[in-house]
N, C-alpha and C. Protein backbone atom coordinates (compact mmCIF):
# COMPACT_ATOMS: atom_id res chain seq x y z
N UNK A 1 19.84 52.21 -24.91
CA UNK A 1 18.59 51.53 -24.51
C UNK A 1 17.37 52.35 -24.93
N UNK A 2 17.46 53.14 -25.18
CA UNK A 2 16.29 54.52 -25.57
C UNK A 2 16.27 54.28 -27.49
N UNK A 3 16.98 53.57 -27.72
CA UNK A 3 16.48 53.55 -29.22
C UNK A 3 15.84 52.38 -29.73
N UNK A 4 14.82 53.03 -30.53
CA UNK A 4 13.61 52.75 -31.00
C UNK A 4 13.88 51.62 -31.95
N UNK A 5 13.72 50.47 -32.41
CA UNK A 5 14.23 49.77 -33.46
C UNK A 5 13.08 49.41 -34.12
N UNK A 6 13.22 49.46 -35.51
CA UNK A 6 11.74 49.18 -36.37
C UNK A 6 11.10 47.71 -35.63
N UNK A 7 12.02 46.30 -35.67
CA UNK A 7 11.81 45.51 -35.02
C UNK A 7 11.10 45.36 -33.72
N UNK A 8 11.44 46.45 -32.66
CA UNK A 8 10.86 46.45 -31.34
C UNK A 8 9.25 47.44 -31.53
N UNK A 9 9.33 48.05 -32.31
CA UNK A 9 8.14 49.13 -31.85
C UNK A 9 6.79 48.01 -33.31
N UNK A 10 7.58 47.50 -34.06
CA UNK A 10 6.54 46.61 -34.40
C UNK A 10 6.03 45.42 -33.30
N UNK A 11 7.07 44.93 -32.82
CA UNK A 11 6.52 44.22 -31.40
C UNK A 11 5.45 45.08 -30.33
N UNK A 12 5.71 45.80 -30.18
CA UNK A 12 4.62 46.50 -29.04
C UNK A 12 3.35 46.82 -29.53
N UNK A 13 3.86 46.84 -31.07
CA UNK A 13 2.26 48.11 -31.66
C UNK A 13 1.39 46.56 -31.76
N UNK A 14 1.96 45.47 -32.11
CA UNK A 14 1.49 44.17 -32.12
C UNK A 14 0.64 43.66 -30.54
N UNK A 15 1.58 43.88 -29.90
CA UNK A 15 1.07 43.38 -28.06
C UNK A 15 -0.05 44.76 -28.22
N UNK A 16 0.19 45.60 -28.49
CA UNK A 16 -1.02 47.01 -28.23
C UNK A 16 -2.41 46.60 -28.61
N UNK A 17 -2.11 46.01 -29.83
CA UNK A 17 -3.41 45.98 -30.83
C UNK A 17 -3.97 44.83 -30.24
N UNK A 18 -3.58 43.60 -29.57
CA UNK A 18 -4.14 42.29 -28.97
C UNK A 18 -4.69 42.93 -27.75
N UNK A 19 -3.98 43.60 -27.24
CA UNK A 19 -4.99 44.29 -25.65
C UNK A 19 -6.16 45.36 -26.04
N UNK A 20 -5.94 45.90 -27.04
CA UNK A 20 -7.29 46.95 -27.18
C UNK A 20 -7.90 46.36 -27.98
N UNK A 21 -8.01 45.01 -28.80
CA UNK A 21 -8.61 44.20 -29.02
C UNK A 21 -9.79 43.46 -27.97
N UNK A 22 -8.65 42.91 -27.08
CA UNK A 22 -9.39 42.33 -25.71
C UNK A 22 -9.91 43.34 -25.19
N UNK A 23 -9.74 44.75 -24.75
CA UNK A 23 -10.80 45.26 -23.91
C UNK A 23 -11.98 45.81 -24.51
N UNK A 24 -11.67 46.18 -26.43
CA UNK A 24 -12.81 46.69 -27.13
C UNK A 24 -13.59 45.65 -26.82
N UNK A 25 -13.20 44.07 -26.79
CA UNK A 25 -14.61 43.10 -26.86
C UNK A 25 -14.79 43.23 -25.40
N UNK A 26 -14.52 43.06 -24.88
CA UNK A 26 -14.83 43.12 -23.30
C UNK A 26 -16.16 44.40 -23.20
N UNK A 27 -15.61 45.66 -23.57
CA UNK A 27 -16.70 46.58 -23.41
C UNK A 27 -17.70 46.13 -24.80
N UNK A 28 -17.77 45.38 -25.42
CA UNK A 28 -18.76 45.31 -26.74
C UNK A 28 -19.89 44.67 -25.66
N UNK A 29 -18.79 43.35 -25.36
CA UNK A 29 -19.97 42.07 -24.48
C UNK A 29 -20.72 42.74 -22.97
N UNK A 30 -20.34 43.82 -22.70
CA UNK A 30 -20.57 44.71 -21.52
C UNK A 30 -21.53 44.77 -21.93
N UNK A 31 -21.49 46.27 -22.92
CA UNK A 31 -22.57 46.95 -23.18
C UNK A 31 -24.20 45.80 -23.70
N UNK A 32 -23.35 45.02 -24.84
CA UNK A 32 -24.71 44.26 -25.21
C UNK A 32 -25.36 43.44 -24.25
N UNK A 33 -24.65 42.94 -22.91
CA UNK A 33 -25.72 42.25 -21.36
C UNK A 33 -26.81 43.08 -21.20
């Protein structure tokens, strides 16, 4: 269960990049109010 599969860690780095997506805009639309 501890191994890494090219398949799975491209899945996460994928889900990663959509959430620090969403919070970079989140703090963009912050800052510019």
């Amino acid at each position: 269960m501890n191994h890494k599969t090219p398949k799975n860690s491209q899945g996460f780095t994928l889900i990663e990049m959509m959430v620090a997506v969403s919070i970079f805009l989140k703090r963009l639309c912050l800052i510019s109010s």
